[in-house]
N, C-alpha and C. Protein backbone atom coordinates (compact mmCIF):
# COMPACT_ATOMS: atom_id res chain seq x y z
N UNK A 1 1.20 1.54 7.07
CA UNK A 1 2.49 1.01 7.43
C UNK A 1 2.36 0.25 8.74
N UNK A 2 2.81 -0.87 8.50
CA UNK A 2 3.14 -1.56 10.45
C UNK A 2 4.80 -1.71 10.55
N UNK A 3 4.58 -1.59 11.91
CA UNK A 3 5.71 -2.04 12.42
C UNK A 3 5.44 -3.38 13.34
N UNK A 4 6.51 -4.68 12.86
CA UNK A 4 6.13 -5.79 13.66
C UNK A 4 6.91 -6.52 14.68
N UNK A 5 6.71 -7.62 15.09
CA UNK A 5 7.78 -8.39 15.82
C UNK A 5 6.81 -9.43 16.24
N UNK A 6 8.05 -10.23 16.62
CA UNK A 6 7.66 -11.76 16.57
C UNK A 6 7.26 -11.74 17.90
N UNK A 7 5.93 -12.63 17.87
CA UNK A 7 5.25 -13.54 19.20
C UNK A 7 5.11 -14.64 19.42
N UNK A 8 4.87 -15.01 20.39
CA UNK A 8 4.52 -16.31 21.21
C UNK A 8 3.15 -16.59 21.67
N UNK A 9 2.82 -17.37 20.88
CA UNK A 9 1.09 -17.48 21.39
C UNK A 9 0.34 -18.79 22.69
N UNK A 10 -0.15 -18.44 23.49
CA UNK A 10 -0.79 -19.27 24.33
C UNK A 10 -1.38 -20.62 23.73
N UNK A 11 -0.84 -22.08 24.72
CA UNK A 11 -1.48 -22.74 23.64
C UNK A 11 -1.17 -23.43 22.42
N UNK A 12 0.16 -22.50 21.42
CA UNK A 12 0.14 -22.31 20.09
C UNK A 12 2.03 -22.77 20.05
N UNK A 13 2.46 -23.94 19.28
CA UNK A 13 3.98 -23.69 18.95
C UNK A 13 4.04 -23.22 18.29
N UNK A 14 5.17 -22.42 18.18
CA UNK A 14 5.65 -21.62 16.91
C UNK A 14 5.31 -20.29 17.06
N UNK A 15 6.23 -19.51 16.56
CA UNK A 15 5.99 -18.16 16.57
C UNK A 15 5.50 -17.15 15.54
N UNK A 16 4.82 -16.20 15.66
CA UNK A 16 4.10 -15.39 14.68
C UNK A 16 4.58 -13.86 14.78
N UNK A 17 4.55 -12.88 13.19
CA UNK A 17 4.44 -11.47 13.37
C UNK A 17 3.15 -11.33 13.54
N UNK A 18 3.43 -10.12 14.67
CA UNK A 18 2.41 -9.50 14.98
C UNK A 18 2.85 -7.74 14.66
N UNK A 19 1.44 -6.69 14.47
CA UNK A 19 1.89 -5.34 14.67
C UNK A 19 1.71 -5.01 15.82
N UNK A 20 3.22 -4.03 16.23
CA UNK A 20 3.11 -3.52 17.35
C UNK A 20 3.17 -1.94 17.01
N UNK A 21 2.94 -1.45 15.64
CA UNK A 21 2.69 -0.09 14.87
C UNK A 21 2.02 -0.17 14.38
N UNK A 22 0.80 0.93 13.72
CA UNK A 22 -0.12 0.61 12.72
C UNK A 22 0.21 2.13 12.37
N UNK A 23 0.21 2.56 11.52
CA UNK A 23 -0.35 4.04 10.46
C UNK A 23 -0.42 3.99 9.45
N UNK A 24 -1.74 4.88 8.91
CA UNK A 24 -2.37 4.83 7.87
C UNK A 24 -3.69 3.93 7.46
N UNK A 25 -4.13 2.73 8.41
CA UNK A 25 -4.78 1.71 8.32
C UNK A 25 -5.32 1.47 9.38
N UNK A 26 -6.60 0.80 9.54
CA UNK A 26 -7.70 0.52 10.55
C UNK A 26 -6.91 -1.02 11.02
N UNK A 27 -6.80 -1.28 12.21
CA UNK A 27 -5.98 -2.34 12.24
C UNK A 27 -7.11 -3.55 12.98
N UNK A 28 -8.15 -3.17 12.95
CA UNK A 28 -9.14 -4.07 12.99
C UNK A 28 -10.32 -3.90 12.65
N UNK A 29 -11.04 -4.94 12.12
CA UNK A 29 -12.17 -5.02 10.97
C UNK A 29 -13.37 -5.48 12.15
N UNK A 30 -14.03 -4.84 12.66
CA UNK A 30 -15.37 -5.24 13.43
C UNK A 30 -16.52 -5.46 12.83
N UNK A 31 -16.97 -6.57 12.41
CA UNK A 31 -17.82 -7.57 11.70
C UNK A 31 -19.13 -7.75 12.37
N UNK A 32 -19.04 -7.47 13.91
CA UNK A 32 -20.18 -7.86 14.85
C UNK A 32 -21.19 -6.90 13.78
N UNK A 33 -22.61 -7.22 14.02
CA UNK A 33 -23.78 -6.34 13.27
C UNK A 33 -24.16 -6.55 12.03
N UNK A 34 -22.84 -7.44 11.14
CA UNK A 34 -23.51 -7.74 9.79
C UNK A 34 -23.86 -9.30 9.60
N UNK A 35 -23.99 -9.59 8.35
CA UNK A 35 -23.97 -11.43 8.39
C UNK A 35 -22.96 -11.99 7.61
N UNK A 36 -22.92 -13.02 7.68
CA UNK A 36 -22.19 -13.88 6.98
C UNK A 36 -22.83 -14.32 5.56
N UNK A 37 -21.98 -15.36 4.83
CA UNK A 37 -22.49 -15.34 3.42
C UNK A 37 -24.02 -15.88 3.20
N UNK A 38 -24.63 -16.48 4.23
CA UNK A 38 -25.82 -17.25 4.64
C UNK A 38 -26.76 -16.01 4.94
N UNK A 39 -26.55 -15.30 5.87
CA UNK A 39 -27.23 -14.33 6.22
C UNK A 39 -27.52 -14.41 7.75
N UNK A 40 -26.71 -15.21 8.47
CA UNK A 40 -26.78 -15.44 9.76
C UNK A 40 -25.36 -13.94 9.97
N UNK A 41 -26.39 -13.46 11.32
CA UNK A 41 -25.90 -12.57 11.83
C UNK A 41 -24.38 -12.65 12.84
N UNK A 42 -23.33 -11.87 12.55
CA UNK A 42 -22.39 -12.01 13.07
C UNK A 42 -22.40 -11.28 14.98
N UNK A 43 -21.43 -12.45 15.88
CA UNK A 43 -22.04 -11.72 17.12
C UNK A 43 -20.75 -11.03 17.66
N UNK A 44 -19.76 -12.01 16.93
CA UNK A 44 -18.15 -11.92 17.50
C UNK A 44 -17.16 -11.62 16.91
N UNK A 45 -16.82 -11.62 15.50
CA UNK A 45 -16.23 -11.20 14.76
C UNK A 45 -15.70 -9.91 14.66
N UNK A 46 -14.35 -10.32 15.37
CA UNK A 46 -13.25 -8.92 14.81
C UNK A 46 -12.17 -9.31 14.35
N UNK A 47 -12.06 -8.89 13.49
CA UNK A 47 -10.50 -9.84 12.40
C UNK A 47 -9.41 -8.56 12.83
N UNK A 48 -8.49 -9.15 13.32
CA UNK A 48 -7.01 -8.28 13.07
C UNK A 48 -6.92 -8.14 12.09
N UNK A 49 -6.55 -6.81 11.33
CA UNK A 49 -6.28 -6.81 10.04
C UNK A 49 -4.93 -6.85 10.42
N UNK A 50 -4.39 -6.07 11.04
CA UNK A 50 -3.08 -5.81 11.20
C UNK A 50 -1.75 -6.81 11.60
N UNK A 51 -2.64 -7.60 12.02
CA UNK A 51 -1.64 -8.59 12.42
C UNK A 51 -2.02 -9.65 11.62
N UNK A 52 -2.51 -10.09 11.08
CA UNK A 52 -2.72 -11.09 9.84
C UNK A 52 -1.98 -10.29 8.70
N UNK A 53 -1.82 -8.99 8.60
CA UNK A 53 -0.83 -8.47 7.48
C UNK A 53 0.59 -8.64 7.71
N UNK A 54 0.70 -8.64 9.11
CA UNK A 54 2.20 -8.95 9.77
C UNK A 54 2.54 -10.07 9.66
N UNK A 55 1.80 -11.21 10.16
CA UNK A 55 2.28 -12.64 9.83
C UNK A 55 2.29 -12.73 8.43
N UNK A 56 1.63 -12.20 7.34
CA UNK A 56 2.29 -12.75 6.43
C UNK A 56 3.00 -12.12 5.74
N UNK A 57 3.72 -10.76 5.97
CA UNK A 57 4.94 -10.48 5.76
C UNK A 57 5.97 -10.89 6.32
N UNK A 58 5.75 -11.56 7.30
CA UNK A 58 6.51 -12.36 8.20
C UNK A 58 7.46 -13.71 7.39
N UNK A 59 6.79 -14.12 6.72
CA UNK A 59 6.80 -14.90 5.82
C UNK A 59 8.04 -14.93 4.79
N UNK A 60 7.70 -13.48 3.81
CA UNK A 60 9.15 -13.38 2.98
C UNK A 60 10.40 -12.84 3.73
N UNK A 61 9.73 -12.15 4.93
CA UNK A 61 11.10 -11.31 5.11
C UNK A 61 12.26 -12.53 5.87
N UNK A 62 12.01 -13.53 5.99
CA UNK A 62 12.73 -14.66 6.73
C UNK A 62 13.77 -14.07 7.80
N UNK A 63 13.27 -14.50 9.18
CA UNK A 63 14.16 -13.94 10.22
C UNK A 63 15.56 -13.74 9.67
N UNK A 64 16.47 -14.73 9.37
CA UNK A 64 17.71 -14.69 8.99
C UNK A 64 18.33 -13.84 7.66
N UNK A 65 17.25 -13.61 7.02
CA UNK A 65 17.96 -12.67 5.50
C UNK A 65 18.00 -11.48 6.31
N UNK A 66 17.84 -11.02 7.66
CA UNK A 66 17.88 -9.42 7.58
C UNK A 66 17.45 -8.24 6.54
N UNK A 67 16.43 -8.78 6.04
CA UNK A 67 15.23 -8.15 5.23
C UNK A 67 14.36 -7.01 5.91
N UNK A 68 14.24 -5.74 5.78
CA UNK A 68 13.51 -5.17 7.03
C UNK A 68 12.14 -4.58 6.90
N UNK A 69 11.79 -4.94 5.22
CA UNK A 69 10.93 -4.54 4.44
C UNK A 69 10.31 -5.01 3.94
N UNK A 70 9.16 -5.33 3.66
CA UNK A 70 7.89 -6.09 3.03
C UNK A 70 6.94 -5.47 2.36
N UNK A 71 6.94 -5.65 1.00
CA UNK A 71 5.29 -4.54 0.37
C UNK A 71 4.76 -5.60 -0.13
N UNK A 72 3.49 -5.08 0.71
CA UNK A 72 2.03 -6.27 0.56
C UNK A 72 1.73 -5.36 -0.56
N UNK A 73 1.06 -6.37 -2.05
CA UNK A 73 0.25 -5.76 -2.62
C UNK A 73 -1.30 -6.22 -2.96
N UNK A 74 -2.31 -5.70 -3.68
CA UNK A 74 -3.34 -6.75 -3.88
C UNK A 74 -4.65 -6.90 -2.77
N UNK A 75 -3.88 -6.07 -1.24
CA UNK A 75 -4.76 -6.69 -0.32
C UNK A 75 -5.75 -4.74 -0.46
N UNK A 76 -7.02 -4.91 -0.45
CA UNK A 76 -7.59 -3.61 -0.21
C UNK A 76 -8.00 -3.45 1.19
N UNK A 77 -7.77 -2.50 1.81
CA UNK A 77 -7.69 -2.07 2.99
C UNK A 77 -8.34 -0.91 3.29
N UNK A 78 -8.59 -0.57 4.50
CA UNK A 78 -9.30 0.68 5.00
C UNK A 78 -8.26 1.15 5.93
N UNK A 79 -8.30 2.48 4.95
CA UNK A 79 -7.49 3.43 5.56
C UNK A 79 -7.50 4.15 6.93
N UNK A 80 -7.35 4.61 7.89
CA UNK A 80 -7.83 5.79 9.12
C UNK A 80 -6.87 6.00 9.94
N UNK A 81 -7.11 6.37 10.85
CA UNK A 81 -6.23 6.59 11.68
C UNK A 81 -5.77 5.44 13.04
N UNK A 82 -6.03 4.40 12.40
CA UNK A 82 -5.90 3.30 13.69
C UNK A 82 -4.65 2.94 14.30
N UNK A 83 -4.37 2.51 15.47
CA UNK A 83 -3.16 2.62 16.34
C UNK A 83 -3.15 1.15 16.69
N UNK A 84 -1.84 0.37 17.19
CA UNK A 84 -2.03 -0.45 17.36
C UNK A 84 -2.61 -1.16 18.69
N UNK A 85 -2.71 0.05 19.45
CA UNK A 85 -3.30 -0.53 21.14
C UNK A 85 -5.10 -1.27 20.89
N UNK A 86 -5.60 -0.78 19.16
CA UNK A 86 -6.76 -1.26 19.27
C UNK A 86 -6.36 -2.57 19.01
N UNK A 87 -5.58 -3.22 19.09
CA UNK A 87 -5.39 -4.58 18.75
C UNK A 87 -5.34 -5.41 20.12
N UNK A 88 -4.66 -4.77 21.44
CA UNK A 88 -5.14 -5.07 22.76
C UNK A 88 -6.49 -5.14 23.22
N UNK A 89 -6.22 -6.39 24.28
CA UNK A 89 -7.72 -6.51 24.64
C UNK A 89 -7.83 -5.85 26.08
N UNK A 90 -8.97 -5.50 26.47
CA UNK A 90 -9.34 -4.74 27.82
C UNK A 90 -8.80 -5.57 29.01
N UNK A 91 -8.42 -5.11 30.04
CA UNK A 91 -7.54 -5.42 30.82
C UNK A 91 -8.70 -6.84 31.67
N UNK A 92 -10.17 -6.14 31.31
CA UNK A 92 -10.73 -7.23 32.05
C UNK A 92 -11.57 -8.20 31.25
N UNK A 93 -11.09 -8.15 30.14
CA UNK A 93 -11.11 -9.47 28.92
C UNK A 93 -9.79 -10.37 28.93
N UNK A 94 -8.86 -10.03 29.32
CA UNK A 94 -7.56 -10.57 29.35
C UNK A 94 -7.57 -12.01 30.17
N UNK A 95 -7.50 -13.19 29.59
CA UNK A 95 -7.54 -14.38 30.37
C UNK A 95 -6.17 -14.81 31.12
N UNK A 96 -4.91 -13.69 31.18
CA UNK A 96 -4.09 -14.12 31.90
C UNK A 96 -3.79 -13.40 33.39
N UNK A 97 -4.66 -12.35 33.51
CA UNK A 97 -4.87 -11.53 34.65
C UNK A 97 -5.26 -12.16 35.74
């Protein structure tokens, strides 16, 4: 389950869902260590899962219908116990500090 809300991105017009809840689901996919479809090794790769699931529920629930609910289906996911603070970056990775 997420819980979301709309952001403002650096850089970026327009606004996006993001999760600011995650349960039940790993809310990010860390890729560093394997390869790509080539076989070149990945160095940087961490995909939000969680917030790429948010923006695109973002999508049907259209700010204005007051819709408060969205079921993604189709997408397979990894389950655990992930929270959404893993979606924050370290205070001294942060380029606005």
């Amino acid at each position: 389950m997420l819980v979301t809300d709309t952001f403002g991105r650096p850089w970026r017009e327009g606004l996006v869902d993001v999760a600011i809840g995650v349960a039940g689901l790993e809310p990010v996919d860390d890729l560093r260590g394997s390869t790509d479809r080539r076989g070149r090794p990945l160095s940087a790769t961490i995909i939000a899962v969680a917030d790429q699931l948010a923006a695109a529920a973002g999508l049907p629930m259209r700010k204005a219908s007051g819709s408060p609910v969205v079921l993604i289906r189709g997408f397979e996911w990894r389950g655990g116990e992930g929270s959404a603070r893993a979606l924050l970056r370290p205070p001294g990775m942060d380029l606005f500090r």
